[in-house]
N, C-alpha and C. Protein backbone atom coordinates (compact mmCIF):
# COMPACT_ATOMS: atom_id res chain seq x y z
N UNK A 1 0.84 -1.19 0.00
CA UNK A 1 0.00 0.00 0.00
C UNK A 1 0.88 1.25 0.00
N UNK A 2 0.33 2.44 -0.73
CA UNK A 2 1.15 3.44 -0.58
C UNK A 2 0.84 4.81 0.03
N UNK A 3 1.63 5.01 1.35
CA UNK A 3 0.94 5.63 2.27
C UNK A 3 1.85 6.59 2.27
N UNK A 4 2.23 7.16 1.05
CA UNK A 4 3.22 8.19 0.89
C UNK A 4 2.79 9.48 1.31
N UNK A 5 1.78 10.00 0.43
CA UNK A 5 0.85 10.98 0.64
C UNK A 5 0.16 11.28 1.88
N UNK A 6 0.26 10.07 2.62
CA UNK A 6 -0.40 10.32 4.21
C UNK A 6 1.06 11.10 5.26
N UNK A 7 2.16 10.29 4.64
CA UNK A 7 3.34 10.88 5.33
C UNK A 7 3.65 11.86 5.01
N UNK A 8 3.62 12.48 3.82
CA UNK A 8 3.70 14.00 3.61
C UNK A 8 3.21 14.62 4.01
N UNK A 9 1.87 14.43 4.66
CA UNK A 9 1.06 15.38 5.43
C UNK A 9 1.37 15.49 6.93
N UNK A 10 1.43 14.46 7.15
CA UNK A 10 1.93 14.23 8.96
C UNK A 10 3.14 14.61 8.76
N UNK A 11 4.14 14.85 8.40
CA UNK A 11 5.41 14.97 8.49
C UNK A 11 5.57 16.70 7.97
N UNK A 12 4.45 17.04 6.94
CA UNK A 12 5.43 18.47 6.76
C UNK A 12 6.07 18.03 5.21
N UNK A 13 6.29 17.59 4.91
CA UNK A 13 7.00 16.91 3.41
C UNK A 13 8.57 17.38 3.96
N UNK A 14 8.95 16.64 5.46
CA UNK A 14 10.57 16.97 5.59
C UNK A 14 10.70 14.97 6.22
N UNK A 15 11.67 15.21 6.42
CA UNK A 15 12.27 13.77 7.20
C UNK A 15 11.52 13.96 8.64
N UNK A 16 11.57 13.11 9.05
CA UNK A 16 10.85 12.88 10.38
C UNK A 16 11.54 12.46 11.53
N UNK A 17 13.03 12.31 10.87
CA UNK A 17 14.01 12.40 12.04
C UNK A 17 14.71 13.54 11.67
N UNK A 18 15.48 14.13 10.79
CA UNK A 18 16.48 14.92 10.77
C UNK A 18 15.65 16.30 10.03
N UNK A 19 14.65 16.40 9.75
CA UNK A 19 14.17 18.10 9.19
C UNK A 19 14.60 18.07 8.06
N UNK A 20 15.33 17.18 7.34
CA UNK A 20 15.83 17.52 5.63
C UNK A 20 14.51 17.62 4.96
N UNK A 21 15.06 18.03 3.68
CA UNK A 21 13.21 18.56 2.73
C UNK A 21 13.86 17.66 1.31
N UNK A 22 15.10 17.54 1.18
CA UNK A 22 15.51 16.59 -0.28
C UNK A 22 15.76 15.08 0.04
N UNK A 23 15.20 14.28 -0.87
CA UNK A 23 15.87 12.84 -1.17
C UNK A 23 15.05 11.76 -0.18
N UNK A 24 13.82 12.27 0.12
CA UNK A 24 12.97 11.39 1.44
C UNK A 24 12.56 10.18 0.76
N UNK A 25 12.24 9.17 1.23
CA UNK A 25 12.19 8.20 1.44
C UNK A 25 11.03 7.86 2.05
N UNK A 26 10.16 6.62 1.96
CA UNK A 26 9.28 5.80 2.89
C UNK A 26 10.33 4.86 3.16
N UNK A 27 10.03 4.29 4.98
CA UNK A 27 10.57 3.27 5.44
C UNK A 27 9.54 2.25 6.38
N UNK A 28 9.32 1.49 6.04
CA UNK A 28 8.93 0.67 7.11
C UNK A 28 9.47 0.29 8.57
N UNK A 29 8.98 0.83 9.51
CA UNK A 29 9.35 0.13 11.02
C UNK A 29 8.90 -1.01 11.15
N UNK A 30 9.79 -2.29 11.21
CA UNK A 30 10.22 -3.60 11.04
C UNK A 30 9.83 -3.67 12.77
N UNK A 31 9.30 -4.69 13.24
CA UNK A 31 8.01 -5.58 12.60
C UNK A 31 7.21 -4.96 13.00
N UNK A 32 6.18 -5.04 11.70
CA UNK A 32 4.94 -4.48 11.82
C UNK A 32 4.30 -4.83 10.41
N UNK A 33 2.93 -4.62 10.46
CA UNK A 33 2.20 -5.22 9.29
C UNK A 33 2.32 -4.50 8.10
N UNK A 34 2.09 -3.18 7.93
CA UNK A 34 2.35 -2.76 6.59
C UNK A 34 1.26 -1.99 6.31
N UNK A 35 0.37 -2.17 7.55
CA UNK A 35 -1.20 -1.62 7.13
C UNK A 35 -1.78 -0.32 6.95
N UNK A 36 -0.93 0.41 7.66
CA UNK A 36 -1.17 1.73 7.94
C UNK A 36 0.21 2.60 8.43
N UNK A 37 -0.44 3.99 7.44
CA UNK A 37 0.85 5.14 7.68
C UNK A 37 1.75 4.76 9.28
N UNK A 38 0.73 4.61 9.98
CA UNK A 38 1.66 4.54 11.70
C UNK A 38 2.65 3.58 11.34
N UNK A 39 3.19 2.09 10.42
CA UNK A 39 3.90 1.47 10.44
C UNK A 39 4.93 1.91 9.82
N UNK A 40 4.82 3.12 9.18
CA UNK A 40 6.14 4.29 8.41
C UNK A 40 6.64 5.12 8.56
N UNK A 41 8.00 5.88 8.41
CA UNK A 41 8.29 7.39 8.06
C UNK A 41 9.02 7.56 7.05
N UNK A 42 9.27 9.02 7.08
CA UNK A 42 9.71 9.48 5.91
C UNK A 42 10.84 10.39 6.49
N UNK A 43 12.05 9.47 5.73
CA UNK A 43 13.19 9.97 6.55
C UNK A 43 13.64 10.24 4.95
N UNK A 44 15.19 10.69 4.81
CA UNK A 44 15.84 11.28 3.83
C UNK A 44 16.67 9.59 3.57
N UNK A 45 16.88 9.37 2.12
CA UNK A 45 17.61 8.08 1.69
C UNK A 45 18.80 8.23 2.22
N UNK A 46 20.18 8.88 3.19
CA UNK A 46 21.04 8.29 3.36
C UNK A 46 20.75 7.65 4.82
N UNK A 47 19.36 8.12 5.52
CA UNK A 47 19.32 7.58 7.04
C UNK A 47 18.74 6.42 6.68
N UNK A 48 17.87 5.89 5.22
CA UNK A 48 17.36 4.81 5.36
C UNK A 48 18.28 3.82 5.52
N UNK A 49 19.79 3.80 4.42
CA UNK A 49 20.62 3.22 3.83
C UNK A 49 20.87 2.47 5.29
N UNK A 50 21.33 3.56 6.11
CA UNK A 50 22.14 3.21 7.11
C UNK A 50 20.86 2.29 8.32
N UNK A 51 20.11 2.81 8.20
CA UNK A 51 18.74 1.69 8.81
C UNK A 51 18.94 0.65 8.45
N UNK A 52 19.02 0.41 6.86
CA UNK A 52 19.05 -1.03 6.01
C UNK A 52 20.28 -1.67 5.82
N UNK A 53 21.09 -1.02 7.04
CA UNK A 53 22.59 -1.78 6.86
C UNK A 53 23.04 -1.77 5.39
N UNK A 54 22.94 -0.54 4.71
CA UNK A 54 23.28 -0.97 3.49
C UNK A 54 24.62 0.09 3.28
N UNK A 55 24.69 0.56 3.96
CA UNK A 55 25.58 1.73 4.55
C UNK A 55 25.83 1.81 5.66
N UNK A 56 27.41 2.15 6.10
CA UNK A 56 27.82 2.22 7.18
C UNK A 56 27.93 3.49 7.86
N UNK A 57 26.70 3.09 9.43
CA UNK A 57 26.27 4.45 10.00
C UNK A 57 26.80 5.32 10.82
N UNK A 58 26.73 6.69 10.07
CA UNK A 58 27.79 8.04 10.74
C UNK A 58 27.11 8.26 11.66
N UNK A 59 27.63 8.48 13.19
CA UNK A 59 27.08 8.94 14.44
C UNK A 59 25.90 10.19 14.30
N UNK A 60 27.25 11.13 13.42
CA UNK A 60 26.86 12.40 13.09
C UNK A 60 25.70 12.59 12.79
N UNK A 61 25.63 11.99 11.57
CA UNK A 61 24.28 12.35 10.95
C UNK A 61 22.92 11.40 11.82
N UNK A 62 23.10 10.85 12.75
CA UNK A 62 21.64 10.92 13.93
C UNK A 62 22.12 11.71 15.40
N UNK A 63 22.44 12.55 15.09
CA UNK A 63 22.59 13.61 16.04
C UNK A 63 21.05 14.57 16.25
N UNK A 64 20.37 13.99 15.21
CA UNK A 64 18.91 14.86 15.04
C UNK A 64 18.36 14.18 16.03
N UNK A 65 18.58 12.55 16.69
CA UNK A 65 17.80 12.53 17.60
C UNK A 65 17.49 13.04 18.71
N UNK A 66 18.12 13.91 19.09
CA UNK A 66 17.49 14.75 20.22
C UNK A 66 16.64 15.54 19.81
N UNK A 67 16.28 15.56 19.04
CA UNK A 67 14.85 15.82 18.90
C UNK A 67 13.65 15.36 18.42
N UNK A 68 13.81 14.04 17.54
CA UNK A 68 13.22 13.43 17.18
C UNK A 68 12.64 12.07 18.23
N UNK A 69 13.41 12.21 19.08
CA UNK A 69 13.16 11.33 19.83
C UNK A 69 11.77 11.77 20.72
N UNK A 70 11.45 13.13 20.37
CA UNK A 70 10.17 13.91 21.32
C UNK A 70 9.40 14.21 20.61
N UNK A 71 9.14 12.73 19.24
CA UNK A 71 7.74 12.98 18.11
C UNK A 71 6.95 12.50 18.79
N UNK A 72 5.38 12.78 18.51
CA UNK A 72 4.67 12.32 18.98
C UNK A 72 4.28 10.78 17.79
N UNK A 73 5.05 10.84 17.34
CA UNK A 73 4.69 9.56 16.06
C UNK A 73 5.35 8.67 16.57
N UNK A 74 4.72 7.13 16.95
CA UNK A 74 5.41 5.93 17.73
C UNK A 74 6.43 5.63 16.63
N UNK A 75 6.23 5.59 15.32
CA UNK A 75 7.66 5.18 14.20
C UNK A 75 8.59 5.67 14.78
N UNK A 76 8.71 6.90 14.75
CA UNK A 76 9.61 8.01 14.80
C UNK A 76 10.67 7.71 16.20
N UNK A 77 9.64 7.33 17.64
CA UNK A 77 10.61 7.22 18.74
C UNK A 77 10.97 6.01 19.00
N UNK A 78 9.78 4.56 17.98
CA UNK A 78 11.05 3.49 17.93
C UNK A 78 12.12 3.61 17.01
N UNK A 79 12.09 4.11 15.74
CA UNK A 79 13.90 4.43 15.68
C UNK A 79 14.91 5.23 16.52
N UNK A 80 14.22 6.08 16.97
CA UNK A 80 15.06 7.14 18.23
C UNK A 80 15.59 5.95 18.95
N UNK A 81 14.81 4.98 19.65
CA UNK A 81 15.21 4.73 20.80
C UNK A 81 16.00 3.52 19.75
N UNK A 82 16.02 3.05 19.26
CA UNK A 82 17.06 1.86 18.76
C UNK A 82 18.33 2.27 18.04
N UNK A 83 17.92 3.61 17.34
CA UNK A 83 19.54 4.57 17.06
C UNK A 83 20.44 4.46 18.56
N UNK A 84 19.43 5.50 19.16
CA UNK A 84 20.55 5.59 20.48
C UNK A 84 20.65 4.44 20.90
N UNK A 85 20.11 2.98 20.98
CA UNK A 85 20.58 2.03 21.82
C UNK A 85 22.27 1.68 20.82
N UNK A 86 21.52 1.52 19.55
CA UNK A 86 23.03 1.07 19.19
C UNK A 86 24.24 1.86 19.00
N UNK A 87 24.19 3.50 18.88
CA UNK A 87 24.75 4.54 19.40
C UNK A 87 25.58 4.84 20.81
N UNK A 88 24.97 4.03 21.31
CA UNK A 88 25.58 3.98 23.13
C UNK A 88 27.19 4.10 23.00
N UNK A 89 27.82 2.97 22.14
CA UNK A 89 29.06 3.39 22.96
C UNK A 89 29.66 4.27 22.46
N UNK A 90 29.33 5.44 21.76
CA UNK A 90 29.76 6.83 21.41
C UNK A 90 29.88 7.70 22.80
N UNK A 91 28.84 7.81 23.64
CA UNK A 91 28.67 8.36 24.56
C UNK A 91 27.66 9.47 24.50
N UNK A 92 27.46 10.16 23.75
CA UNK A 92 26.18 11.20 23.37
C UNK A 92 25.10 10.46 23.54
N UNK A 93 24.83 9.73 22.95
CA UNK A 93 23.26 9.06 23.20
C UNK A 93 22.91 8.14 24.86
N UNK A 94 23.81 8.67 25.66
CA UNK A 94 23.30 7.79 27.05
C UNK A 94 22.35 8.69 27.72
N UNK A 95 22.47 9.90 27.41
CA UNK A 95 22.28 10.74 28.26
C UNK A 95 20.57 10.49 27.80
N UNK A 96 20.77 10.62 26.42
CA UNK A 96 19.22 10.51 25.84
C UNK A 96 17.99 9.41 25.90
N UNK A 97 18.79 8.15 26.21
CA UNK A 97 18.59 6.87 26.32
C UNK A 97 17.67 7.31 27.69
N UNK A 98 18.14 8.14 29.01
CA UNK A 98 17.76 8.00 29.98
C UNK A 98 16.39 8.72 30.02
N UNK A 99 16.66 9.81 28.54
CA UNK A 99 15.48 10.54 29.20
C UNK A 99 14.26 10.20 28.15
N UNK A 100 14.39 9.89 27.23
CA UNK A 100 13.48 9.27 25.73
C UNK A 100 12.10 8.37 26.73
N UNK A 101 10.98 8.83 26.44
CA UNK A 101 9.93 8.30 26.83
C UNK A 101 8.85 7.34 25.76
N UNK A 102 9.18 6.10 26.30
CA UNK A 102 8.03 5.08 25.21
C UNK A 102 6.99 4.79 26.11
N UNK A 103 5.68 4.62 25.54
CA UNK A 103 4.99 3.76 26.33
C UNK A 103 5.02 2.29 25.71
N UNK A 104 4.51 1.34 27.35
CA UNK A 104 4.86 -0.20 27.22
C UNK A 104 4.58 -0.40 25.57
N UNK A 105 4.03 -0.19 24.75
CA UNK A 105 3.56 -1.37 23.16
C UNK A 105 4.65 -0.46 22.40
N UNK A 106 4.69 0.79 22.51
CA UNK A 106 5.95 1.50 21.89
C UNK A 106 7.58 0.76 22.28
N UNK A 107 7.64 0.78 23.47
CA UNK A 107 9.13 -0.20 23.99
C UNK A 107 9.23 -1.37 23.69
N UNK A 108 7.93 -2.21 23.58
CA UNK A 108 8.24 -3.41 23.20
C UNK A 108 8.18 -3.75 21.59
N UNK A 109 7.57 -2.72 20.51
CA UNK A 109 7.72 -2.79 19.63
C UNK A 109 9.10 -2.65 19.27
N UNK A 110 9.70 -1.27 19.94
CA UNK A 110 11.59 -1.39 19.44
C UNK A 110 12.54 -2.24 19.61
N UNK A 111 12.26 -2.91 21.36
CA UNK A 111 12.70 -4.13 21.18
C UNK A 111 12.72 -5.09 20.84
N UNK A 112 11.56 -5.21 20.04
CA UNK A 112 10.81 -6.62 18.76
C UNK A 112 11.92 -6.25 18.07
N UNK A 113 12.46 -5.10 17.41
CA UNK A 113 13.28 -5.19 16.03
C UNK A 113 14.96 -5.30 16.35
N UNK A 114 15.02 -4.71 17.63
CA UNK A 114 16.68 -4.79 18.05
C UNK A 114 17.03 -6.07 17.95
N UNK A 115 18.57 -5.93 17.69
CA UNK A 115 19.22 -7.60 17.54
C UNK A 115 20.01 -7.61 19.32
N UNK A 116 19.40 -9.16 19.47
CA UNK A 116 19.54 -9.71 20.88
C UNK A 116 20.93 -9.76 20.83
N UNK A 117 21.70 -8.78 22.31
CA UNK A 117 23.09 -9.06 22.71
C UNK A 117 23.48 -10.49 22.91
N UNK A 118 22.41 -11.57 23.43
CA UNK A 118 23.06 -12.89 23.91
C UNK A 118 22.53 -13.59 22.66
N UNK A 119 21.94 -13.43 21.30
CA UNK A 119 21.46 -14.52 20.55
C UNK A 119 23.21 -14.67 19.75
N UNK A 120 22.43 -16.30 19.51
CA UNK A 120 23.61 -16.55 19.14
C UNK A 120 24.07 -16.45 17.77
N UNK A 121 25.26 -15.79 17.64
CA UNK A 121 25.70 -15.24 16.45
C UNK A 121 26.64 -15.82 15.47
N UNK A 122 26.21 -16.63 14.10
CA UNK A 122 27.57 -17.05 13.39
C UNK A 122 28.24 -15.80 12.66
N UNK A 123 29.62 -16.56 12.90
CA UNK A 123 30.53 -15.30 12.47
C UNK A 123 31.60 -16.12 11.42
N UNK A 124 32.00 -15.66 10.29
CA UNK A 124 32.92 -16.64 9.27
C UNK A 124 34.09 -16.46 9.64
N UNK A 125 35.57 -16.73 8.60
CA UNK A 125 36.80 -16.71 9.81
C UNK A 125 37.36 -15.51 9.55
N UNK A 126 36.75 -14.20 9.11
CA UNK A 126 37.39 -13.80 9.32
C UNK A 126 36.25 -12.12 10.38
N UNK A 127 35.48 -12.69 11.15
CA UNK A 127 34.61 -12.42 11.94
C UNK A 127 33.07 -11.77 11.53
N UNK A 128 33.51 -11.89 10.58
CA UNK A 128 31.87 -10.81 9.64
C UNK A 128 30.82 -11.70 10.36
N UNK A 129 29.69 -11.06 10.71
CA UNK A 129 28.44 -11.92 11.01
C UNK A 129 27.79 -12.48 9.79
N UNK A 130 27.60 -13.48 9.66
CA UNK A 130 26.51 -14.09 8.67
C UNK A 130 24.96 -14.31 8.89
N UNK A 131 24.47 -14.43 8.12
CA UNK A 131 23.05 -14.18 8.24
C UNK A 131 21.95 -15.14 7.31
N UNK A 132 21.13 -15.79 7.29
CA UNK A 132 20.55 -16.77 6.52
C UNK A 132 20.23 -16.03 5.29
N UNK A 133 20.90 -17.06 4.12
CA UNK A 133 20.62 -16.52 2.85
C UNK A 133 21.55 -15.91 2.11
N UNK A 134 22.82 -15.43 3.04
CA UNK A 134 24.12 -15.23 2.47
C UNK A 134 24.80 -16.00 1.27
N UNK A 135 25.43 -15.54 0.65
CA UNK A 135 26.70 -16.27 0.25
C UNK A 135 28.08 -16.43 0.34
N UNK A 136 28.66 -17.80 0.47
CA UNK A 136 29.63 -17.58 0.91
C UNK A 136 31.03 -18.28 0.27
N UNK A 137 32.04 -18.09 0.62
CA UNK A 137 33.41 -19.03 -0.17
C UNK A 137 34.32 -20.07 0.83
N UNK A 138 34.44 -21.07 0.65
CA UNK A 138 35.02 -22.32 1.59
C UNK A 138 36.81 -21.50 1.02
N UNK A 139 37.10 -21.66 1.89
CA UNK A 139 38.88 -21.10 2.04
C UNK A 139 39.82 -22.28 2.15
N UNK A 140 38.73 -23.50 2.25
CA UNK A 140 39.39 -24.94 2.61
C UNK A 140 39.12 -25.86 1.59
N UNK A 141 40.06 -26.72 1.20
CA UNK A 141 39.37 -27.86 0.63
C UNK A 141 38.56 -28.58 1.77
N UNK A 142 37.44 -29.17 1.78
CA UNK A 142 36.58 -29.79 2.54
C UNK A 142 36.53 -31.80 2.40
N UNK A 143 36.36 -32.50 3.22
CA UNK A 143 36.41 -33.62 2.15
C UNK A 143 34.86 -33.85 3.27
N UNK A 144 33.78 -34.02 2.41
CA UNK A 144 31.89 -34.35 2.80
C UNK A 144 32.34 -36.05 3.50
N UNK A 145 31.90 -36.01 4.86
CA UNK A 145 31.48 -36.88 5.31
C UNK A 145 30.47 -37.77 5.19
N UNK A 146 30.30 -38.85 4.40
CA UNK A 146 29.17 -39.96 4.11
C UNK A 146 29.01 -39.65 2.85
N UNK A 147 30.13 -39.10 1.83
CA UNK A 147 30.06 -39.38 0.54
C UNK A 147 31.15 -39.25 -0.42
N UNK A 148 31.74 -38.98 -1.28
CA UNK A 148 32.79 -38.99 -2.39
C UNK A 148 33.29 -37.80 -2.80
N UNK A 149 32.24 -36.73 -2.23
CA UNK A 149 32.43 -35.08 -2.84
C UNK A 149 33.82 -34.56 -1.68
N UNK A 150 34.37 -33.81 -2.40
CA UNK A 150 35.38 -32.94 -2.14
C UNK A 150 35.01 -31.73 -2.16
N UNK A 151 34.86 -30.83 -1.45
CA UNK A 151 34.53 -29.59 -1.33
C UNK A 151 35.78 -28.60 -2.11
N UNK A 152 35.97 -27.91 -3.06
CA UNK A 152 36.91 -27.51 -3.13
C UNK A 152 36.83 -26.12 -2.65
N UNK A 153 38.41 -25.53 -2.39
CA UNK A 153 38.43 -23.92 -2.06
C UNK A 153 37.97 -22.80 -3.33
N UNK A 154 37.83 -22.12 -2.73
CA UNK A 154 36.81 -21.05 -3.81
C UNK A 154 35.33 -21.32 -4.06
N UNK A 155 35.15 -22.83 -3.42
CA UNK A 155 33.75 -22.88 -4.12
C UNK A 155 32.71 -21.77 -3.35
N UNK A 156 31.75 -21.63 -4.20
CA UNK A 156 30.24 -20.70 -3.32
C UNK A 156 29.72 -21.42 -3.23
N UNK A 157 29.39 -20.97 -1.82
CA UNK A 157 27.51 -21.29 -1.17
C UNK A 157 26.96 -20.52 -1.07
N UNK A 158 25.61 -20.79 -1.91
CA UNK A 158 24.75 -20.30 -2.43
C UNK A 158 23.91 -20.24 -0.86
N UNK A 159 22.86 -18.74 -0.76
CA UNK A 159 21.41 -19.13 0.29
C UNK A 159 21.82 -20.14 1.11
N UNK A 160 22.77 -19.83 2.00
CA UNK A 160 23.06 -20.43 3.63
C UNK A 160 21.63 -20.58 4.06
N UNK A 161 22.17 -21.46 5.32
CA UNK A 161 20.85 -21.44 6.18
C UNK A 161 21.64 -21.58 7.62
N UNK A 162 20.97 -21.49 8.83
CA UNK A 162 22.16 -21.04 9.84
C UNK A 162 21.75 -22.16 10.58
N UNK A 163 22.62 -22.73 11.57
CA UNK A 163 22.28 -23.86 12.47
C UNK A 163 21.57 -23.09 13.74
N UNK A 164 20.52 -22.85 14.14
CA UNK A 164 20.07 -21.96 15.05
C UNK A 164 20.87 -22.09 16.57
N UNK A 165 20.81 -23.65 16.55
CA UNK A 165 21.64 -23.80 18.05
C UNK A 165 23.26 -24.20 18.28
N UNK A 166 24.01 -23.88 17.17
CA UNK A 166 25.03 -24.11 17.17
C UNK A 166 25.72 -23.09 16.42
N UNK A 167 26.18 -21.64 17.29
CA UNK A 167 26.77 -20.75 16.13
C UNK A 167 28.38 -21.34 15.34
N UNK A 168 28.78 -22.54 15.67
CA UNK A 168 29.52 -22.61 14.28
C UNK A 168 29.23 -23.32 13.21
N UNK A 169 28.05 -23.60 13.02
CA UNK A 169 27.60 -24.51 11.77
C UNK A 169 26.84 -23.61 10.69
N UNK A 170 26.74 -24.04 9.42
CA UNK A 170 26.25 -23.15 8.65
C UNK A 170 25.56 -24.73 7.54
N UNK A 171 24.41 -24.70 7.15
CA UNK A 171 23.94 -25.40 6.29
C UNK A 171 24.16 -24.93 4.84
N UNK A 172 24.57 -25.61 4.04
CA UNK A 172 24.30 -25.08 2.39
C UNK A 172 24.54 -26.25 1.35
N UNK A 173 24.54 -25.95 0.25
CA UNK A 173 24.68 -26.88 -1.08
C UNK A 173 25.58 -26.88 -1.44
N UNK A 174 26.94 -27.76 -1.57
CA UNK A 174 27.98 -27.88 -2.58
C UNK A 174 27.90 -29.12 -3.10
N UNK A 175 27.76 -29.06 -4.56
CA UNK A 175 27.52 -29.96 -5.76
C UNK A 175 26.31 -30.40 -5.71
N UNK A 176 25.29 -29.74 -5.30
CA UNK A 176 23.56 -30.29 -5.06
C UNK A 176 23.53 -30.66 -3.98
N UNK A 177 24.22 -30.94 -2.91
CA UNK A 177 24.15 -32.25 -1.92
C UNK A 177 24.13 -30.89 -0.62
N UNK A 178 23.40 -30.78 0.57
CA UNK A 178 22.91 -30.73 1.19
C UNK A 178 24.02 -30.85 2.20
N UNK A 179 25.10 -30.06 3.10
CA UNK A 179 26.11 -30.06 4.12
C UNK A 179 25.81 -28.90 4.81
N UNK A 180 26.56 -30.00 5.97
CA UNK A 180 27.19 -28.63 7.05
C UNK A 180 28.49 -28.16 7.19
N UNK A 181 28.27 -26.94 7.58
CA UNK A 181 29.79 -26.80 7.07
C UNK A 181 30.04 -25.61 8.61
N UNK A 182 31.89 -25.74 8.84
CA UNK A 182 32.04 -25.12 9.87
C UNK A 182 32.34 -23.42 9.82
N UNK A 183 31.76 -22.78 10.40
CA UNK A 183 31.76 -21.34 10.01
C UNK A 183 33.32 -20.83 9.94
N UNK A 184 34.04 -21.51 10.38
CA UNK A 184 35.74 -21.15 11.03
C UNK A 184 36.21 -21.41 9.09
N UNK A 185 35.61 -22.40 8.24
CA UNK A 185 36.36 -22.61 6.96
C UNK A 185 35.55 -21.55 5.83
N UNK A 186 34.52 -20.54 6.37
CA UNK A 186 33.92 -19.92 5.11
C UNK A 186 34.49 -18.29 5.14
N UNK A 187 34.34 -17.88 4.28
CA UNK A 187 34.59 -16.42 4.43
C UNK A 187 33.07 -15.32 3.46
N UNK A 188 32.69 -14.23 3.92
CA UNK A 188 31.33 -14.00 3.53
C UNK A 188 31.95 -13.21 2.20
């Protein structure tokens, strides 16, 4: 659905965290259904980038949350409050952390989307986190247990899948066939 036109109105036609007026963007606040303007804002495309991990995020440029963090739009102060959580060890955002007000379905919505400090995390060898659906390169020749295949180095794996309870295992396909493989021999 396109609830663009609803955000231009609630917003002012600027970003809804930082006041910019060029290059805005719709974003979805992850998780949530999709149903309505409240599950969006309209921020400027380099804050989305850096939302979407698709870009690596400058402190600087969410320095707007001190003020954005005092929208009355629940989108708006669950990214506030999950910028500054992952912002923390800068030191600017503690202060804000203390004073940023959610109510309970607002707090527990931000913490629906934050990534858990204790979940368990595969990491390849040369520490990058991996993530289901990646691809990746064996750095090892491999030799497959319970069959004839040789894994060779360089090969790709295609759409990983992650061992949920074991962060060094990684599931994938080399030569059609269906392995596990140890996160310590892949690189992302």
């Amino acid at each position: 659905m396109n609830f663009e036109k609803q955000l231009s109105e609630r917003s002012g036609n600027v970003c809804e965290l930082s006041g910019a007026t060029t290059d805005l963007q719709v974003y979805q606040v992850q998780p949530s259904e999709g149903n309505s303007a409240d599950d969006f804002v309209l921020i400027t495309q380099n804050l989305k980038e850096q939302l979407e991990e698709t870009k690596e995020v400058s402190s600087n440029d969410w320095r707007c949350l001190n003020d954005s963090m005092w929208s009355e739009v629940s989108a708006v102060k669950v990214i506030s409050y999950r910028m500054l959580d992952k912002l923390k060890g800068e030191g600017w955002p503690n202060d804000l952390l203390e004073m940023i007000y959610l109510e309970d379905q607002e707090l527990a919505w931000a913490k629906a989307g934050m990534e858990d400090e204790n979940a368990v995390k595969h990491v390849d060898s040369n520490g990058a986190i991996l993530k289901a659906g990646d691809t990746v390169v064996l750095i090892k020749e491999l030799d497959v247990k319970g069959s004839t295949i040789t894994a060779k180095r360089g090969t790709a794996v295609r759409n990983i899948r992650l061992v949920h309870d074991d962060p060094t295992l990684i599931e994938g396909k080399v030569d059609g066939q269906s392995i596990y493989i140890l996160t310590q021999f892949v690189k992302k």
